[in-house]
Protein backbone atom coordinates (compact mmCIF):
# COMPACT_ATOMS: atom_id res chain seq x y z
CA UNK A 1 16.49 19.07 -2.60
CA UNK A 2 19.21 18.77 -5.09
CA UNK A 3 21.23 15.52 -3.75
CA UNK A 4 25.19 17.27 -5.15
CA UNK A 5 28.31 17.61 -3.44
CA UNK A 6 29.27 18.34 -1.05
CA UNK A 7 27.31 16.08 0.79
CA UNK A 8 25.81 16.57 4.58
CA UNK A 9 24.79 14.18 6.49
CA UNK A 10 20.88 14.50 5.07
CA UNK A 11 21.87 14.41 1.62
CA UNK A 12 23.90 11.94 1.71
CA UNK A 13 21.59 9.96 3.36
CA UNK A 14 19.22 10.50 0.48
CA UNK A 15 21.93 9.52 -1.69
CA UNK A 16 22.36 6.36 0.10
CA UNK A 17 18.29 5.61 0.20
CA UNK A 18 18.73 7.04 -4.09
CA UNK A 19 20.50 4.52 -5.01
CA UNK A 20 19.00 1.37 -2.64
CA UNK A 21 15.95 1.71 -4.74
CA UNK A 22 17.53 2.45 -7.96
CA UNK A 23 19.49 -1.42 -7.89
CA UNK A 24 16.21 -2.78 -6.19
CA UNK A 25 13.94 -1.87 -9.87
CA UNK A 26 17.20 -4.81 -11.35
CA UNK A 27 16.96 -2.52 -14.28
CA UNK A 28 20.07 -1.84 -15.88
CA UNK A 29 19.32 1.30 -17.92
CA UNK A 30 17.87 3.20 -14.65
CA UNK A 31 20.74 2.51 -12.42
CA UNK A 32 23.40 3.75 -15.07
CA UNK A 33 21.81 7.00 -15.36
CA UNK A 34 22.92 7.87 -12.14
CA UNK A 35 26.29 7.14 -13.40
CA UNK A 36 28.67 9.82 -15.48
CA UNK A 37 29.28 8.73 -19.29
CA UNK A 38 32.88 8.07 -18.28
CA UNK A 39 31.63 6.41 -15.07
CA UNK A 40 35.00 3.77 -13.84
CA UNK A 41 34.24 0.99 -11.40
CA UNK A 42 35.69 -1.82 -9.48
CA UNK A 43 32.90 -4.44 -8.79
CA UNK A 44 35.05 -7.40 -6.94
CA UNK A 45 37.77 -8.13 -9.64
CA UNK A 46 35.85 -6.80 -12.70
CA UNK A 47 37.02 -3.15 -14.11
CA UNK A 48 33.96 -1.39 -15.78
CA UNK A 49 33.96 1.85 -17.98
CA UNK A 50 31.21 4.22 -19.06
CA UNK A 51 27.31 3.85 -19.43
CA UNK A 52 27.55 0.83 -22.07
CA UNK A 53 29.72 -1.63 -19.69
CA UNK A 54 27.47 -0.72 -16.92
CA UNK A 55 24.58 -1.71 -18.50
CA UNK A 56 26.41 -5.12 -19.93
CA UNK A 57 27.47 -5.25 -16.35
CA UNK A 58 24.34 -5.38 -14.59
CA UNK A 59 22.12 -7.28 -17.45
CA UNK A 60 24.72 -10.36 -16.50
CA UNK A 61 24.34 -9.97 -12.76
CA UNK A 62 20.89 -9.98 -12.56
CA UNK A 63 20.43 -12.72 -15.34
CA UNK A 64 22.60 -14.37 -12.48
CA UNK A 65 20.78 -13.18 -9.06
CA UNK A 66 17.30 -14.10 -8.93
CA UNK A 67 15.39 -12.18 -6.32
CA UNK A 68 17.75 -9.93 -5.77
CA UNK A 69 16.86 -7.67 -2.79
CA UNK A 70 19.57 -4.86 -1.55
CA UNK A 71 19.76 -2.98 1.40
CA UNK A 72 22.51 -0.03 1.91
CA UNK A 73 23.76 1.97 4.83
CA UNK A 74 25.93 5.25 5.06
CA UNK A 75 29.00 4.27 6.48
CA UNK A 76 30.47 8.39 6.12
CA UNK A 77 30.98 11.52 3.74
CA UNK A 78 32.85 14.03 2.94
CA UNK A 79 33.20 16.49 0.28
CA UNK A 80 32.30 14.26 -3.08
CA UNK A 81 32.53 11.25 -1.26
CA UNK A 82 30.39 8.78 0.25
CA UNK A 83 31.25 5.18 1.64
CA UNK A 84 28.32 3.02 2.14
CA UNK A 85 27.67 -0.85 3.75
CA UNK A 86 25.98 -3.05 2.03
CA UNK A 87 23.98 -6.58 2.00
CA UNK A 88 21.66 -8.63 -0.56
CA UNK A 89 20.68 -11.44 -1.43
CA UNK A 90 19.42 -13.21 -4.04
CA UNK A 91 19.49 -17.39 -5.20
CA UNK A 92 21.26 -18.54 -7.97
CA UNK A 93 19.89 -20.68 -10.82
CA UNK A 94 20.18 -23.80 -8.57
CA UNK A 95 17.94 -22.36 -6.10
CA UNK A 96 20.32 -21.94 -3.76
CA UNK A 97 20.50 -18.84 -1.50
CA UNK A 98 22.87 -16.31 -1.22
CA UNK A 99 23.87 -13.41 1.13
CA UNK A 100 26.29 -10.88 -0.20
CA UNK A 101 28.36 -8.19 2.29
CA UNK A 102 30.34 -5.40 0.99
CA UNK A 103 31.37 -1.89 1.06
CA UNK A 104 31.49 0.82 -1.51
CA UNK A 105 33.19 4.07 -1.75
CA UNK A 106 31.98 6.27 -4.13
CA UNK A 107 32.76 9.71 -5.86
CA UNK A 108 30.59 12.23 -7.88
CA UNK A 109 30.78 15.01 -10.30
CA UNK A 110 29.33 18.65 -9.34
CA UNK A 111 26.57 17.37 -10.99
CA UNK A 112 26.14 14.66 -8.71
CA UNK A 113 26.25 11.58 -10.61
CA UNK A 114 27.95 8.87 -9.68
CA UNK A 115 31.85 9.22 -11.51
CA UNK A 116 33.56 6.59 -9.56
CA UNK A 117 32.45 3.28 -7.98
CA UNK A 118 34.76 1.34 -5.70
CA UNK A 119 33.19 -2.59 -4.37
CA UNK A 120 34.70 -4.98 -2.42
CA UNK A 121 32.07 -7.71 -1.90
CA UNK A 122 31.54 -11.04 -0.50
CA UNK A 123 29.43 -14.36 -1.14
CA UNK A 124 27.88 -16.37 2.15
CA UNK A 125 26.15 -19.28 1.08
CA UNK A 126 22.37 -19.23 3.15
CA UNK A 127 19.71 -21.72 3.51
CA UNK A 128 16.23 -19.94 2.06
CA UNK A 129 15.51 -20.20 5.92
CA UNK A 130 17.81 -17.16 7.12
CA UNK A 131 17.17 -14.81 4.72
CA UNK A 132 16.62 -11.67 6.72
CA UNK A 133 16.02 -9.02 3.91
CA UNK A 134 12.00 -8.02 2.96
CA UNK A 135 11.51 -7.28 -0.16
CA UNK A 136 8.67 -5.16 1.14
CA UNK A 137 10.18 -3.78 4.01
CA UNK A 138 12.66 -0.91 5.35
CA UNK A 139 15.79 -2.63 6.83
CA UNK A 140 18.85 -1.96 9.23
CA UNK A 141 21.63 -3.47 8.31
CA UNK A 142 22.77 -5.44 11.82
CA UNK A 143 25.98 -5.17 12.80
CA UNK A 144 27.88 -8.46 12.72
């Protein structure tokens, strides 16, 4: 099944579950191929353009977020356009724990790569103790 806008409610589904295990490998050079050459995003406050600053991009964050473990949800569609929920977490060279909460919106060529990238995202400090995500495991985000 060819996962292209526009989207229904399967395949963007798919799209969601894509790109969950794409960030979960933490390798740079697979996630931006699901990104156009001229891919833009907004990651919190940092602006990032095309395949090269994605990879710089995502070499620095996980140098930065040990154990990272992500888990997305479709939040809705439409056309070329899907918005997603997301958590992960991941501890920081101090061993502390960390729980980040966000939401995307993303939009796609016909070809159905990824040509804009919207984030808005948010830090929680956690002890190691709360950490809900499995590595291992399927996961619901909970509503909160």
């Amino acid at each position: 099944m060819a996962l292209v806008p526009p989207f229904d409610a399967e395949t963007a589904r798919l799209k969601v579950q894509a790109a969950q295990d794409a960030w979960n490998t933490r390798d740079p050079q697979r996630v931006a191929g699901a990104y156009t050459p001229d891919s833009v995003w907004r990651n919190r406050s940092e602006f990032v353009r095309g395949t090269d600053e994605i990879v710089a991009f995502l070499t620095r964050k996980w140098e930065r977020e040990h154990e990272y473990v992500l888990r997305k949800s479709l939040w809705a569609f439409g056309g070329n356009r899907i918005a997603v929920r997301f958590q992960y977490e991941w501890h920081d060279d101090e061993g502390r724990w960390w729980r980040s909460y966000g939401n995307e919106n993303w939009e796609f060529a016909p070809s159905g790569l990824m040509s804009r990238r919207e984030a808005s995202i948010n830090d929680v400090r956690i002890a190691a103790e709360d950490r809900r995500i499995d590595p291992s495991s399927t996961y619901e985000i909970p509503a909160e």
